[in-house]
Protein backbone atom coordinates (compact mmCIF):
# COMPACT_ATOMS: atom_id res chain seq x y z
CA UNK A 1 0.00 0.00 0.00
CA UNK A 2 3.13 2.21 0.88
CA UNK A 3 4.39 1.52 -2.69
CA UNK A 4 1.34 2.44 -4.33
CA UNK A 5 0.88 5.68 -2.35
CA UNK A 6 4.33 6.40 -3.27
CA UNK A 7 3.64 6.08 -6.81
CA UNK A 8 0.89 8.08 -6.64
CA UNK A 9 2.64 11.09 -5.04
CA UNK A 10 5.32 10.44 -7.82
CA UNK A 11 2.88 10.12 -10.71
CA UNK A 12 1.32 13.36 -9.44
CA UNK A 13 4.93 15.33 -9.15
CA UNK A 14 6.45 14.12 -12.02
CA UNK A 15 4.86 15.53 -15.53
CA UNK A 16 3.00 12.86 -17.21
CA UNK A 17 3.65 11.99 -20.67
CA UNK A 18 1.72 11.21 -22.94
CA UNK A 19 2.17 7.07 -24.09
CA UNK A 20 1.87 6.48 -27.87
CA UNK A 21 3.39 4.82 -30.63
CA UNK A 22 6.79 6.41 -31.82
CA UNK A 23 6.52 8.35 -34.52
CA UNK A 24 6.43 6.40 -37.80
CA UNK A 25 9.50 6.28 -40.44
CA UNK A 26 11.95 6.84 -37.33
CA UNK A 27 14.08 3.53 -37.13
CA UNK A 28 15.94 4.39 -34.14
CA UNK A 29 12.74 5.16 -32.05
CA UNK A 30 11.21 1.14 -33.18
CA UNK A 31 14.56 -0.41 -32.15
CA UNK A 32 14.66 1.55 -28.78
CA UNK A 33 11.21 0.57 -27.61
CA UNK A 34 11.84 -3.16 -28.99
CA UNK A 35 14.42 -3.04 -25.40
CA UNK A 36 11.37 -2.14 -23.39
CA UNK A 37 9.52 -4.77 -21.88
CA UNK A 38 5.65 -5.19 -22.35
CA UNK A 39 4.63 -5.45 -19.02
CA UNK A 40 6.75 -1.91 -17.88
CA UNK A 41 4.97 0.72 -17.37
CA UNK A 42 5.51 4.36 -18.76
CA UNK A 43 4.82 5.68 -15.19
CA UNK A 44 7.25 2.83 -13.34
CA UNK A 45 10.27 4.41 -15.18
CA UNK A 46 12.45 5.88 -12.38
CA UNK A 47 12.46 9.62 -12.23
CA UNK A 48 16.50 9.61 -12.92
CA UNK A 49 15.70 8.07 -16.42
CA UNK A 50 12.76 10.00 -17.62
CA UNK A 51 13.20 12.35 -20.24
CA UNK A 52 12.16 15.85 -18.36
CA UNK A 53 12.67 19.18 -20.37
CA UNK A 54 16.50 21.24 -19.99
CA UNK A 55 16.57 24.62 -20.17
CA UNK A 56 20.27 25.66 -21.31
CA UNK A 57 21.59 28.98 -19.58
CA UNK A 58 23.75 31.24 -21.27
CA UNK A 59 25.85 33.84 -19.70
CA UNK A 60 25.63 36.81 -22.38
CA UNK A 61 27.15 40.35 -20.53
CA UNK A 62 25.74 43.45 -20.99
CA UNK A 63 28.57 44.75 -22.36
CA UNK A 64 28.46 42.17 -25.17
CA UNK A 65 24.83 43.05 -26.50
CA UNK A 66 25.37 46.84 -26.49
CA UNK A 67 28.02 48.06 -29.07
CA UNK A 68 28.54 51.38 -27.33
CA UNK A 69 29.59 50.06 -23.97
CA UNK A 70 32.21 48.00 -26.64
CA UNK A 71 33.46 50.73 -27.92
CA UNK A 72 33.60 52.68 -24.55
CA UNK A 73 35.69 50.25 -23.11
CA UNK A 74 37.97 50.04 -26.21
CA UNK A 75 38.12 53.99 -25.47
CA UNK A 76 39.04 53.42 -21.96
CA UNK A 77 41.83 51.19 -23.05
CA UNK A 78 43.33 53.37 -25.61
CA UNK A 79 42.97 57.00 -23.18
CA UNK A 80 45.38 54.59 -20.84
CA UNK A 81 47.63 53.92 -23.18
CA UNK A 82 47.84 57.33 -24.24
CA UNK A 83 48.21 58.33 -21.09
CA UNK A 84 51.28 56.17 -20.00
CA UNK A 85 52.95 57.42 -23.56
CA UNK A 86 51.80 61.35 -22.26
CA UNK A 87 53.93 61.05 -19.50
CA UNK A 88 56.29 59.27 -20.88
CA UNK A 89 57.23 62.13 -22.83
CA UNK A 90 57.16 64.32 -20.93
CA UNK A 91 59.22 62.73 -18.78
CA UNK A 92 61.92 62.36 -21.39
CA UNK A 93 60.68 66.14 -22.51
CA UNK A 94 61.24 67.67 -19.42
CA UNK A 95 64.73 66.07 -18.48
CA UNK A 96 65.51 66.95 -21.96
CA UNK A 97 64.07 70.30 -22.03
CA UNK A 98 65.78 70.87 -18.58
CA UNK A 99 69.67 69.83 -19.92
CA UNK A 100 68.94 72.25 -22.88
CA UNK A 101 68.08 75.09 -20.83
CA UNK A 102 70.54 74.74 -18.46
CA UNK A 103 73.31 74.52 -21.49
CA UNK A 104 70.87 77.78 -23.20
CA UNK A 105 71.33 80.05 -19.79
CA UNK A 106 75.22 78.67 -18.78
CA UNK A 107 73.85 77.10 -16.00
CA UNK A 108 76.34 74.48 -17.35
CA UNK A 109 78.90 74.80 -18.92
CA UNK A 110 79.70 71.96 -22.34
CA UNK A 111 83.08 73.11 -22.56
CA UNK A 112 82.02 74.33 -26.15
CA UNK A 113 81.01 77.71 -26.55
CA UNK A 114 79.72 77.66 -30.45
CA UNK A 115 77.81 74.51 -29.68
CA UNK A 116 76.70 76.12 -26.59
CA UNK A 117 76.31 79.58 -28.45
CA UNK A 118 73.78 77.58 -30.55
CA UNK A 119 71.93 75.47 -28.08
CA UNK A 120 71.37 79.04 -26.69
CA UNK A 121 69.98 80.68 -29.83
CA UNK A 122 67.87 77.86 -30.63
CA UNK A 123 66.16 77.86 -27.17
CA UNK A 124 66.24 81.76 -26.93
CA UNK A 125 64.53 82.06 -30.43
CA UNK A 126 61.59 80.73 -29.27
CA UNK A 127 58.68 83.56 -28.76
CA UNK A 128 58.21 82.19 -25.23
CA UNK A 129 61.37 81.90 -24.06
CA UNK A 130 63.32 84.80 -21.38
CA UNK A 131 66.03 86.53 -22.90
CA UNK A 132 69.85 86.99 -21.57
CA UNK A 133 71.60 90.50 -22.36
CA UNK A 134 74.40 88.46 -23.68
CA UNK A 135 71.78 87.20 -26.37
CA UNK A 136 69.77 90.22 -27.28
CA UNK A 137 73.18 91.73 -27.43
CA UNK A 138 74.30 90.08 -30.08
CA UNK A 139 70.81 89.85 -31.46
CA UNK A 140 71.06 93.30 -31.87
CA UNK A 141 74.41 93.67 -33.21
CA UNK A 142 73.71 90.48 -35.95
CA UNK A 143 70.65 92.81 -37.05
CA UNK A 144 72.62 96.80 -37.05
CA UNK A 145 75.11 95.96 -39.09
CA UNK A 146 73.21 94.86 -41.79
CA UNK A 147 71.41 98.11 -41.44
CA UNK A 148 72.43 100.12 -44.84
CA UNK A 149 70.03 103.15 -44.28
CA UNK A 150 68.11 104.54 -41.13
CA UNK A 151 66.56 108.08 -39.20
CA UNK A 152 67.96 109.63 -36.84
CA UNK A 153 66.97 112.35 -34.21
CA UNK A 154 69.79 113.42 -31.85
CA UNK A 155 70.14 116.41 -29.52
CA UNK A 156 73.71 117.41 -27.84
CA UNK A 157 73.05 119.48 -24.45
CA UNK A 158 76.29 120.89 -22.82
CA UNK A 159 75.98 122.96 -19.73
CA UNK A 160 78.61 124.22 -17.33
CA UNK A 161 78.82 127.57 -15.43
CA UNK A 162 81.78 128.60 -17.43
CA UNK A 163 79.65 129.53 -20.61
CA UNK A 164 77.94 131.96 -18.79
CA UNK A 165 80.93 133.97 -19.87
CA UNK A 166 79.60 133.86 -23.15
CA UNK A 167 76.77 134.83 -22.57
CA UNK A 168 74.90 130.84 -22.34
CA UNK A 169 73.95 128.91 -19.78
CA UNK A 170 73.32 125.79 -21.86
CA UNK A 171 74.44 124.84 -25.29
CA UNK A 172 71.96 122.45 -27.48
CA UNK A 173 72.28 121.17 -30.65
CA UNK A 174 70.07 119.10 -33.04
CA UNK A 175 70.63 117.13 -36.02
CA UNK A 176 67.41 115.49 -37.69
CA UNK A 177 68.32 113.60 -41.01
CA UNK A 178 68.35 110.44 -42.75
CA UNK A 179 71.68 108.60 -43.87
CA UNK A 180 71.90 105.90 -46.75
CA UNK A 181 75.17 103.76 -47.21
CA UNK A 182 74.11 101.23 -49.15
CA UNK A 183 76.51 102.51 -51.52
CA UNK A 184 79.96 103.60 -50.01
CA UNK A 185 80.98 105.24 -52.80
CA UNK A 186 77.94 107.19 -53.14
CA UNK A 187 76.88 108.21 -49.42
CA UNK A 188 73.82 109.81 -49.39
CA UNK A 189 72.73 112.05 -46.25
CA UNK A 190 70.47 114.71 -45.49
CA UNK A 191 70.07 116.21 -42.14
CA UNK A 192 69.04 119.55 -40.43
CA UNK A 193 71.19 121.16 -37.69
CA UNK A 194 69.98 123.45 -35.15
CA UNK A 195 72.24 125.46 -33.13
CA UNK A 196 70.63 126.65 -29.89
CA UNK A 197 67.86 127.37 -31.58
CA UNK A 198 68.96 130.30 -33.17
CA UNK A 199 71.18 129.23 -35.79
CA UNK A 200 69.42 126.87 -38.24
CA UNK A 201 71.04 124.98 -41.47
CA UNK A 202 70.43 121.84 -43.93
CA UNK A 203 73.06 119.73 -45.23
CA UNK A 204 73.29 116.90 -47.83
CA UNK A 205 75.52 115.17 -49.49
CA UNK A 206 75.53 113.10 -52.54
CA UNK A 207 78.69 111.43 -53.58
CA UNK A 208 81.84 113.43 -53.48
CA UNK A 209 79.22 116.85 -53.11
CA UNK A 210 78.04 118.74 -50.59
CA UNK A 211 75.21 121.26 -50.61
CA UNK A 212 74.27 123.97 -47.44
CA UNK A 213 71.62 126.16 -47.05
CA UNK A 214 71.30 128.64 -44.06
CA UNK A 215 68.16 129.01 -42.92
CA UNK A 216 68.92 131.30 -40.09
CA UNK A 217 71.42 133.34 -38.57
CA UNK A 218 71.51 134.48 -34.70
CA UNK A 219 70.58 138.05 -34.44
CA UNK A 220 73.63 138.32 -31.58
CA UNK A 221 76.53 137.62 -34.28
CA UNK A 222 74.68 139.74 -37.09
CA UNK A 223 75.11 142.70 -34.25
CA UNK A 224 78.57 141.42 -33.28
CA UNK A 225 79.99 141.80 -37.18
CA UNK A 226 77.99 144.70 -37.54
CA UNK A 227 75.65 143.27 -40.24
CA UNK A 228 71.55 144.17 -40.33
CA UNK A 229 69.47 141.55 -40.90
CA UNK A 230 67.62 143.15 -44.20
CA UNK A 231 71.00 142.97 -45.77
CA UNK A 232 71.37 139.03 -44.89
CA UNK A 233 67.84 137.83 -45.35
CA UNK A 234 68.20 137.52 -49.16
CA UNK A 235 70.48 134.79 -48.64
CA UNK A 236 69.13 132.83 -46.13
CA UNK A 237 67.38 129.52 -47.52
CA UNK A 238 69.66 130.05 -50.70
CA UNK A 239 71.10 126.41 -51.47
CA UNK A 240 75.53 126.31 -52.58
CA UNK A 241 77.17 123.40 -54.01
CA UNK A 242 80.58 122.42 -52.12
CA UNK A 243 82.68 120.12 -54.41
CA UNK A 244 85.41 118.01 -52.88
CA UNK A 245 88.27 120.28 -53.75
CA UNK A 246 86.18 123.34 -51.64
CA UNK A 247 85.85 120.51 -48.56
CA UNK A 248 89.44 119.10 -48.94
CA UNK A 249 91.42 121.55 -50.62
CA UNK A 250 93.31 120.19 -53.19
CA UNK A 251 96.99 120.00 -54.16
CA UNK A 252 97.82 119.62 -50.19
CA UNK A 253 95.72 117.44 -48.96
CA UNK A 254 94.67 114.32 -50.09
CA UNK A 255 91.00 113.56 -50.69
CA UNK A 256 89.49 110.76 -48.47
CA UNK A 257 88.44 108.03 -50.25
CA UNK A 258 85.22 106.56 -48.23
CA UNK A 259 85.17 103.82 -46.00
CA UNK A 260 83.39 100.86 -44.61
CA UNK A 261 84.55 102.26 -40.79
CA UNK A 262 85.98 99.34 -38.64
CA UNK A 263 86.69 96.23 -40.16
CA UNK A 264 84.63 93.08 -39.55
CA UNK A 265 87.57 91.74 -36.83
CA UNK A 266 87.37 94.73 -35.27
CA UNK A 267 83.50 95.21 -34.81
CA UNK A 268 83.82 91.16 -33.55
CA UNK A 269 86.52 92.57 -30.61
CA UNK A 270 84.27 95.58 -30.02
CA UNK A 271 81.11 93.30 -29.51
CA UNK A 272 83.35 90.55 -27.75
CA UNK A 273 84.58 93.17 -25.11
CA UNK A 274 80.99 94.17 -24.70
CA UNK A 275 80.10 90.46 -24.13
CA UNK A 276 82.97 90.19 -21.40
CA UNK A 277 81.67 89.11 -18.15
CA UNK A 278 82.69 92.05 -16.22
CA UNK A 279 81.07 94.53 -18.40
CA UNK A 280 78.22 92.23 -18.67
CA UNK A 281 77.63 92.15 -15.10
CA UNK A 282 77.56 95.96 -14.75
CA UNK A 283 74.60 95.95 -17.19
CA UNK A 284 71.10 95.97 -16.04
CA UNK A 285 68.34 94.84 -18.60
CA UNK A 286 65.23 95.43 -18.36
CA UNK A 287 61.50 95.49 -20.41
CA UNK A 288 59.49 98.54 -21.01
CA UNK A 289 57.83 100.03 -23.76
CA UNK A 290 59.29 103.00 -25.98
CA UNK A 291 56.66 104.80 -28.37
CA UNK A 292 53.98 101.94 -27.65
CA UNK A 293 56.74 98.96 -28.22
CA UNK A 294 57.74 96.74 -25.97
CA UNK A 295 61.70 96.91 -25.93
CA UNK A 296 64.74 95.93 -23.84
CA UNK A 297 66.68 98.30 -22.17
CA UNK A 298 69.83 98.08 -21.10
CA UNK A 299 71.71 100.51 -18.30
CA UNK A 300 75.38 100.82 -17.86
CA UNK A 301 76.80 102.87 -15.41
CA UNK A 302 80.50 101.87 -15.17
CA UNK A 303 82.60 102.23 -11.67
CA UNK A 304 85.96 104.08 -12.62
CA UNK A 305 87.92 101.37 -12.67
CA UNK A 306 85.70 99.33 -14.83
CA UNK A 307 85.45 102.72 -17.67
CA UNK A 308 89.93 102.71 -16.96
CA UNK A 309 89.89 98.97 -18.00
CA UNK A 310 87.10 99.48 -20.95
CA UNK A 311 89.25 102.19 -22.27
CA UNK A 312 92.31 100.28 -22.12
CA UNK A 313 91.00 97.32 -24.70
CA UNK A 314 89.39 100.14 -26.80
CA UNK A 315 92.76 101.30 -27.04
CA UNK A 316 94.37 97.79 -27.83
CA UNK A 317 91.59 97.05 -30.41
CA UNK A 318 92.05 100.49 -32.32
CA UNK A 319 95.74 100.28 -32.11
CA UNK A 320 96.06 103.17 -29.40
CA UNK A 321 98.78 102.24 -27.39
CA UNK A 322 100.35 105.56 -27.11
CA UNK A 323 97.32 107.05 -25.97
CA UNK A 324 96.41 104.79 -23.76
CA UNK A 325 99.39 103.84 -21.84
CA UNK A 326 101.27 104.94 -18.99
CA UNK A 327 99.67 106.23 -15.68
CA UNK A 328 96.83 107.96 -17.86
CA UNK A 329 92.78 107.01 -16.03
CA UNK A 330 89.89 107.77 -18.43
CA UNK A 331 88.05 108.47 -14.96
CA UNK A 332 90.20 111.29 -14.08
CA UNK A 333 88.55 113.08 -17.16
CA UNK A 334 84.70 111.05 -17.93
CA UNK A 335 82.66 110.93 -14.64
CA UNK A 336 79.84 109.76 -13.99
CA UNK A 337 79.50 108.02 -17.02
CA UNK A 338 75.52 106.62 -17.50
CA UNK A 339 74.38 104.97 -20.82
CA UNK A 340 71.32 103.69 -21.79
CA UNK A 341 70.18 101.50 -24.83
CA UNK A 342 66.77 100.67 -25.91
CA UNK A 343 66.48 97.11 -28.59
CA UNK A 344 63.21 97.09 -29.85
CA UNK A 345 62.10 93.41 -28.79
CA UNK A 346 60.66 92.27 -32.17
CA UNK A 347 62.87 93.35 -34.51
CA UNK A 348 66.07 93.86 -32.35
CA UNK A 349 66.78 96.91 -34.04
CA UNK A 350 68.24 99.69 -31.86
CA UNK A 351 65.99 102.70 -31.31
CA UNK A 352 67.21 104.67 -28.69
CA UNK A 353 70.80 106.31 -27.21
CA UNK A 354 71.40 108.33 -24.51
CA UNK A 355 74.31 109.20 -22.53
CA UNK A 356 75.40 111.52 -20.03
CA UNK A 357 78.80 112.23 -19.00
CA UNK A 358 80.66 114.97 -16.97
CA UNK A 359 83.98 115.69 -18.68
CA UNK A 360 86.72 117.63 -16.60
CA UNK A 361 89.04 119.81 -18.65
CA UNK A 362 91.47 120.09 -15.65
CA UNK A 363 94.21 118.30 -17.08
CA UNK A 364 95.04 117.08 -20.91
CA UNK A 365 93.98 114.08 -22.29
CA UNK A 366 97.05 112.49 -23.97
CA UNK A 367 96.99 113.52 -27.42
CA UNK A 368 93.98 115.75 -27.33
CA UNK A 369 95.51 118.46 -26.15
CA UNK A 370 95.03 119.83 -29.05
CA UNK A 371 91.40 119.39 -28.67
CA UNK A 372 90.52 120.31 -25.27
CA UNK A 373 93.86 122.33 -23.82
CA UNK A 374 93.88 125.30 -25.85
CA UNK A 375 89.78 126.03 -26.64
CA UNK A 376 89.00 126.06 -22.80
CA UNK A 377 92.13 127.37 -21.23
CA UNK A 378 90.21 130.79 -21.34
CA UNK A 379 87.35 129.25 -19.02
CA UNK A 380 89.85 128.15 -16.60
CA UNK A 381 92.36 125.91 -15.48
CA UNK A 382 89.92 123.44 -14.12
CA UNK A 383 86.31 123.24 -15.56
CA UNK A 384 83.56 120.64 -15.46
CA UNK A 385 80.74 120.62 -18.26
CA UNK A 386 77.99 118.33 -18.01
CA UNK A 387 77.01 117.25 -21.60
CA UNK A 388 74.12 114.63 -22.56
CA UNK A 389 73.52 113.24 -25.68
CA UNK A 390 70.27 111.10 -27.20
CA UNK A 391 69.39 110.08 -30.41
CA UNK A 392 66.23 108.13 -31.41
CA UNK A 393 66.47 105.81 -34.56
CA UNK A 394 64.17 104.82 -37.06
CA UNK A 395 62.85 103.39 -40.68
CA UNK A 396 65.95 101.12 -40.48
CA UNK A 397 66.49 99.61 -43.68
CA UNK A 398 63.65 102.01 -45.27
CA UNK A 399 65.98 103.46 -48.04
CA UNK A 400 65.30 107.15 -48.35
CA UNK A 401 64.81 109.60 -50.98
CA UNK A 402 67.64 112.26 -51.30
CA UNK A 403 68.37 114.04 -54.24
CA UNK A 404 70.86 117.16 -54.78
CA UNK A 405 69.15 120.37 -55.16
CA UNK A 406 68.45 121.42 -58.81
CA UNK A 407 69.20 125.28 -57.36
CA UNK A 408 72.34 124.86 -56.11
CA UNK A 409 74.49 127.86 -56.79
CA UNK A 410 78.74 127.46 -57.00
CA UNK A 411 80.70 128.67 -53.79
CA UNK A 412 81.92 131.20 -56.36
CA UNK A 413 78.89 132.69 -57.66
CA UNK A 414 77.89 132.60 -54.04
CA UNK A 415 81.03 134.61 -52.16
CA UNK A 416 80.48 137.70 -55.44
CA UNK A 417 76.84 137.97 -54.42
CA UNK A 418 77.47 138.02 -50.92
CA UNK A 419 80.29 140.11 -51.11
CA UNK A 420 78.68 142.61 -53.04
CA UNK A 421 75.84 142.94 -50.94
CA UNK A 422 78.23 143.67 -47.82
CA UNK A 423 81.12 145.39 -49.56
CA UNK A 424 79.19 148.93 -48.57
CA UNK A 425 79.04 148.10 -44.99
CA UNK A 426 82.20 146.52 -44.55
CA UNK A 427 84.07 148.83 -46.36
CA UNK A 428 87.63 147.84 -46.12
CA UNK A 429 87.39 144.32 -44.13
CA UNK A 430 88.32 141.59 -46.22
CA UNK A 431 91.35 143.65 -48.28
CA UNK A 432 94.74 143.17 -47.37
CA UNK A 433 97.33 146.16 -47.38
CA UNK A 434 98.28 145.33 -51.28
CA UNK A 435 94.44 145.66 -51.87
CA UNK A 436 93.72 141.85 -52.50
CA UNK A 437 90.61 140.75 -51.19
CA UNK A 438 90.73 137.76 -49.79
CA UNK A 439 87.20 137.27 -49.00
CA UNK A 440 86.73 136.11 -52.19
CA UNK A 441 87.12 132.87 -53.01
């Protein structure tokens, strides 16, 4: 009774199927239920060996059955690389970059200074980069002298208490002009000089010719020669051609042929003595803007010792050793000696000078007496005169127009006009005690 109960509760667990006759045509079905006895029952088969539906499970991800979560983590995997390479780099970049500017700013020193001169011009170059004077130096110097034509604007201011004597307290001059010399041979120039204020001329030059036109005369020397200034006004603004013989002379003196200045191995000394590291140290650089661009300044203020050993290699490198020898001191006579130089920082060109010096005429300079001994021995055996100089430049390499004046008159034609206008007044002056004049020329 236990069995059947037990088959019961099995029968009515288990799933029944459904007994029939195997499919028809299916060999291996007839031969499998040929093995099963007559008397067995569908329902006696133990559950281990009846056939009870399988349900295969799959493990699909999420991932797998969304392509944009594929590609995301394909993304992932290639930021990571790039990532690793990143700093990689800049790993190698930045010990790199760190060597180079060491070796660029003499930090160290490669024991090769064109290969270090170089390293420090390619690294400098760069817009971003800080600049050394040393390189914007010779930045500068690289770009001037290939400068064949350029403005200029310079003013000369001397003052000392001595030319109170004659009648000034200050004495200023300007000279506004343009210079081409492209063409050594034929030097071109054209510039105005004023005289403090009162005394006003132009001057160019073409070639071997030079042309002059007075534009005004101070009223104190027309009064001191004794000369009205109706009688002179009819020449001012009047243009005369000077050839080389009325500059030079001729038969005497030899006419200067014209010349490229210092030689290349010279300007290289001048520029290396600026680049020594003495002189380099006394120069303080520094960014501002001049006339709305940003340039580099540079001061220099020299102890006297330093301007003594600056004027000693000046003297070596321009073959001076007779001037320059002995117990002379260039700070016995230049004082206070302040100079200031503006590099424009785009182009490098230089736009700005100005100096200031005070220059004592107590004692000669060797071979100058000639120049400062005998003009101010009548202001005194010791004098001091303060004198500043600054000159703006511009439109370098902007080749100008200057052409000799179509109204030029001779120096001849000039001196018979002027003399004859003036021979009234002057009466005598000008003819010697045979009766030659020798105003004329």
């Amino acid at each position: 009774m236990n069995d059947n109960s037990q088959t019961s509760q099995t029968s009515s667990q288990e799933p029944a199927v459904a007994a029939g006759p195997p499919p028809a045509g299916d060999p291996n079905l007839e031969n499998l239920s040929k093995g099963v006895p007559p008397d067995m029952k569908l329902d006696q088969v133990p559950p281990d060996l009846q056939e009870s539906p399988q349900v295969v499970q799959t493990t699909t991800s999420t991932d797998e059955l969304i392509p944009e979560r594929q590609e995301l983590r394909k993304s992932k995997k290639g930021l990571k690389l790039f990532l690793a390479l990143l700093l990689l780099f800049l790993l190698v970049f930045g010990i790199g970059g760190g060597v180079f500017y060491a070796v660029a700013y003499e930090k160290i020193d490669i024991g090769n200074k064109d290969l270090q001169r170089s390293v420090a011009y390619f690294v400098q170059d760069l817009p971003f980069t800080p600049k050394t004077p040393k390189y914007v130096l010779e930045k500068a110097y690289l770009v001037q002298k290939d400068v064949q034509s350029v403005s200029f604007d310079a003013s000369v201011a001397l003052s000392s208490g001595s030319l109170s004597i004659l009648g000034l307290g200050n004495f200023d001059m300007q000279f506004v002009g343009d210079i081409d010399y492209l063409d050594l041979e034929n030097l071109k120039a054209k510039m105005n000089v004023s005289v403090v204020k009162e005394f006003d001329m132009d001057i160019v030059t073409v070639g071997d010719k030079a042309y002059l036109r007075v534009n005004k005369v101070p009223s104190l020397v027309l009064s001191f020669v004794g000369i009205s200034s109706d009688k002179i006004s009819p020449f001012l603004g009047t243009w005369v051609a000077l050839e080389q013989e009325d500059l030079y002379g001729s038969g005497t003196v030899q006419n200067p042929t014209p010349s490229s200045g210092m030689t290349g191995d010279e300007l290289a000394k001048s520029l290396e003595l600026a680049l020594e590291e003495k002189v380099l140290a006394a120069m303080e650089m520094t960014e501002e803007l001049l006339d709305g661009k940003k340039s580099y300044k540079f001061h220099f203020s020299p102890s006297a010792d330093l301007l003594d050993y600056i004027m000693k290699r000046a003297g070596d490198i321009n073959n001076q050793d007779s001037s320059y020898s002995g117990d002379y001191k260039a700070s016995d006579y230049y004082k206070d000696l302040s100079l200031d130089v503006w590099v424009d920082a785009n182009t490098y060109y230089t736009t700005k000078v100005s100096v200031s010096i005070v220059l004592d005429s107590g004692s000669s300079l060797p071979g100058g007496s000639a120049f400062l001994d005998d003009p101010l021995s009548m202001l005194g055996s010791s004098q001091q005169f303060d004198i500043a100089f600054v000159m703006k430049l511009s439109n370098h390499g902007n080749v100008p127009e200057i052409v000799a004046p179509a109204d030029a008159k001779s120096v001849e034609q000039f001196s018979k006009e002027l003399e004859a206008a003036f021979m009234s007044e002057l009466g005598s002056i000008g003819v010697d005690e045979f009766g030659n004049d020798f105003l004329s020329i």
